[in-house]
Protein backbone atom coordinates (compact mmCIF):
# COMPACT_ATOMS: atom_id res chain seq x y z
CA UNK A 1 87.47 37.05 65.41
CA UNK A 2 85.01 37.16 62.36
CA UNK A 3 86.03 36.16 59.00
CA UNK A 4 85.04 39.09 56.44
CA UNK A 5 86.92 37.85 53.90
CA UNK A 6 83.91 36.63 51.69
CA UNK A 7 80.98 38.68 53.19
CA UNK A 8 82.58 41.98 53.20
CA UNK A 9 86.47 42.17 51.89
CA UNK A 10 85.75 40.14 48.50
CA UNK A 11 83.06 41.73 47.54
CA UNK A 12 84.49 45.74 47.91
CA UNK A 13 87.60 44.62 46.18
CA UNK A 14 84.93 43.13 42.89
CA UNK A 15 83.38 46.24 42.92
CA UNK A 16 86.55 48.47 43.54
CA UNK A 17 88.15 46.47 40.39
CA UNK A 18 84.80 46.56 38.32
CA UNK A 19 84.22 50.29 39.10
CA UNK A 20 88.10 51.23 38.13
CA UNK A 21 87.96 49.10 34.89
CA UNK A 22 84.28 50.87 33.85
CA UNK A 23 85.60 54.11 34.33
CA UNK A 24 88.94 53.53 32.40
CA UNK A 25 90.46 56.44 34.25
CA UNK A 26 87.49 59.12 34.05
CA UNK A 27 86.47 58.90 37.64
CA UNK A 28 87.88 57.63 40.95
CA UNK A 29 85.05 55.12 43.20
CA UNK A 30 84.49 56.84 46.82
CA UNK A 31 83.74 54.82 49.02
CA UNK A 32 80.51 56.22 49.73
CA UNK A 33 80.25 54.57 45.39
CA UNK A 34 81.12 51.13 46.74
CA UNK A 35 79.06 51.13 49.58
CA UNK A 36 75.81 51.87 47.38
CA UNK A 37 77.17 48.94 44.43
CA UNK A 38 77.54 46.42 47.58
CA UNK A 39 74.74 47.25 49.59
CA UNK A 40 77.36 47.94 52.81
CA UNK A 41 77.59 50.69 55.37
CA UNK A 42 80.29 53.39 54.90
CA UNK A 43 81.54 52.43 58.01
CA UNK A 44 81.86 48.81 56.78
CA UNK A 45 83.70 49.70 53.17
CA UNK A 46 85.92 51.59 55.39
CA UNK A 47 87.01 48.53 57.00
CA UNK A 48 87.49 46.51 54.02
CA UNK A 49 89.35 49.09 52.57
CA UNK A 50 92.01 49.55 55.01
CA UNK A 51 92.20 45.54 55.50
CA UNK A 52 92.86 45.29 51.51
CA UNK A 53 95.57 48.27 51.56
CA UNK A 54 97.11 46.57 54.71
CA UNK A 55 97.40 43.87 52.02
CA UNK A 56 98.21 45.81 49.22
CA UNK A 57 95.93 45.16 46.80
CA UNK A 58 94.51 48.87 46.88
CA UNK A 59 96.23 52.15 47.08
CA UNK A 60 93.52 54.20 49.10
CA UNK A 61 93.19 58.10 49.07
CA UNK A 62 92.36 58.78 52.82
CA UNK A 63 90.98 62.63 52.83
CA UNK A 64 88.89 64.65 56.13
CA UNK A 65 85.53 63.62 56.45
CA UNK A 66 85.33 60.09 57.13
CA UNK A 67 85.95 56.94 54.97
CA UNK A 68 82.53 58.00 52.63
CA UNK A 69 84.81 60.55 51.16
CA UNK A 70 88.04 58.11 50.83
CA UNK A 71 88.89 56.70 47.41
CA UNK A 72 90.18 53.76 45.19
CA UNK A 73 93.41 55.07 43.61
CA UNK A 74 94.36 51.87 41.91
CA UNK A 75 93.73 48.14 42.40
CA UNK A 76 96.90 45.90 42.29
CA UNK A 77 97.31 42.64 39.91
CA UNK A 78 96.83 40.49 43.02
CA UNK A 79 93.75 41.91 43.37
CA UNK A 80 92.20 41.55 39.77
CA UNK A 81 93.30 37.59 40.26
CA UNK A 82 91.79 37.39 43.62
CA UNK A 83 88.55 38.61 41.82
CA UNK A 84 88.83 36.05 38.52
CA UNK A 85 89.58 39.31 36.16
CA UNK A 86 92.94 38.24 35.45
CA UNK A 87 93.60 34.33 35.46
CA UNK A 88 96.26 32.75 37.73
CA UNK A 89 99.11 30.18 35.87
CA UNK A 90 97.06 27.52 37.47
CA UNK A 91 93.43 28.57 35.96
CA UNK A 92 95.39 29.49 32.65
CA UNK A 93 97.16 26.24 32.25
CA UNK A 94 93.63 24.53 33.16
CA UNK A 95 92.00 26.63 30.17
CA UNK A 96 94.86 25.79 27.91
CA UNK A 97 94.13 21.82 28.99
CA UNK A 98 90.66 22.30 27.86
CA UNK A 99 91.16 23.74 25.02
CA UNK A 100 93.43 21.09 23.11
CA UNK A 101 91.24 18.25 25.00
CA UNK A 102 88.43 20.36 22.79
CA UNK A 103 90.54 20.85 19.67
CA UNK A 104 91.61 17.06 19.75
CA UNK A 105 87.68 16.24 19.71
CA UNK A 106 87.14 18.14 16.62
CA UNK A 107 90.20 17.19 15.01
CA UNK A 108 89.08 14.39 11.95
CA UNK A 109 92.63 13.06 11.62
CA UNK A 110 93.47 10.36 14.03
CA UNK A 111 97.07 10.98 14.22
CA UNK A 112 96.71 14.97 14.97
CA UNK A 113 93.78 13.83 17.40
CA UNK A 114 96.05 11.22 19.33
CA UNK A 115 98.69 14.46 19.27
CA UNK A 116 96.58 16.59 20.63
CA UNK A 117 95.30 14.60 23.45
CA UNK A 118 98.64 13.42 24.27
CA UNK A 119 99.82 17.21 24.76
CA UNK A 120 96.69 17.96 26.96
CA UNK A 121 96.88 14.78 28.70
CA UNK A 122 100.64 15.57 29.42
CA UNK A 123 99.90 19.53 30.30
CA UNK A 124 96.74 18.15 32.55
CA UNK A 125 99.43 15.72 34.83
CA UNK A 126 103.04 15.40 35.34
CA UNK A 127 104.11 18.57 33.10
CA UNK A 128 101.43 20.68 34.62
CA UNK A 129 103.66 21.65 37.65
CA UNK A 130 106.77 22.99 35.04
CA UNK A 131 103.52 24.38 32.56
CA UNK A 132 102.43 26.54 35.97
CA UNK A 133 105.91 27.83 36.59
CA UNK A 134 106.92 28.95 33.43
CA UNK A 135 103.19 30.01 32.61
CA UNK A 136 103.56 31.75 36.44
CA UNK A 137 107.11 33.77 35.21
CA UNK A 138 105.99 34.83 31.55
CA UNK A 139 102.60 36.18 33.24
CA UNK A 140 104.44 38.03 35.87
CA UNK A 141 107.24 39.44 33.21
CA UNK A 142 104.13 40.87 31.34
CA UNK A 143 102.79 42.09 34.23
CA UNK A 144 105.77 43.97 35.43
CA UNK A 145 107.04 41.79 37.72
CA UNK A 146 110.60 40.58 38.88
C-alpha cells in the first residue's frame, strides 16, 4: 500500500486549514477549491478527505454529485498542529528555550545573564519532560480539552 500521507493527505489538510482561516467563516472550501490550490484531481481530494475525517481532523459535508461538490465544515486542533499553525508543547517549550537562551545573550548584567541561561539550560534538559506536560495540559485546557 502507498503512503499518501505527505504527497496527497498533508497537503489537502494545509490548504483545507489555510482556506478556512482566510475565509474566517464567509465561505466553506469545496473540494473542487482544494483541488485547484493543490494542483490534485477531484477524485484524489476526495480520498484525502475521507482518510482525514476517518481521522478526525475534518468534519466533511458529503452532498450528490461527487466529492467536487463535498465541503470542509471545520478543521480540528489536531489538524492545525499537524500543519505547524498551532504549535505542539514540544515546539512551544523549544521556542520558549530559545527565547531566554536569546534574552540571556542580550542581557548586560552577569548575574541576570547566568539566570537566564540557567532557566533555559534547565527547560532545554531534565525539566523539559515536566515543561512539555504541563505546557501539553494548559494548551489543551485553552483549547477545550479534558
Amino acid at each position: 500500500m502507498e503512503n499518501t500521507w505527505a504527497t496527497r493527505d498533508l497537503p489537502v489538510l494545509d490548504a483545507m486549514v489555510k482556506y478556512l482561516d482566510d475565509a474566517v467563516g464567509m465561505t466553506i472550501p469545496q473540494l473542487r477549491d482544494i483541488a485547484e490550490l493543490v494542483d490534485l484531481d477531484v477524485k484524489d481530494v476526495g480520498k484525502a478527505a475521507l482518510a482525514l475525517e476517518s481521522d478526525h481532523l475534518i468534519t466533511l459535508g458529503k452532498v450528490m454529485g461527487g466529492p467536487g461538490a463535498w465541503h470542509v465544515d471545520a478543521v480540528s486542533g489536531e489538524a492545525r498542529r499537524l500543519v505547524g499553525q498551532w504549535p505542539t508543547a514540544e515546539q512551544f517549550v523549544d521556542e520558549v528555550t530559545r527565547r531566554l537562551q536569546a534574552a540571556a545573550d542580550e542581557e548586560p548584567d552577569p548575574e541576570r545573564r547566568r539566570k537566564l541561561r540557567d532557566l533555559a539550560s534547565s527547560a532545554g534538559d531534565v525539566a523539559r519532560n515536566v515543561f512539555v506536560d504541563v505546557t501539553s495540559a494548559v494548551i489543551s485546557r485553552q483549547m477545550g480539552g479534558s
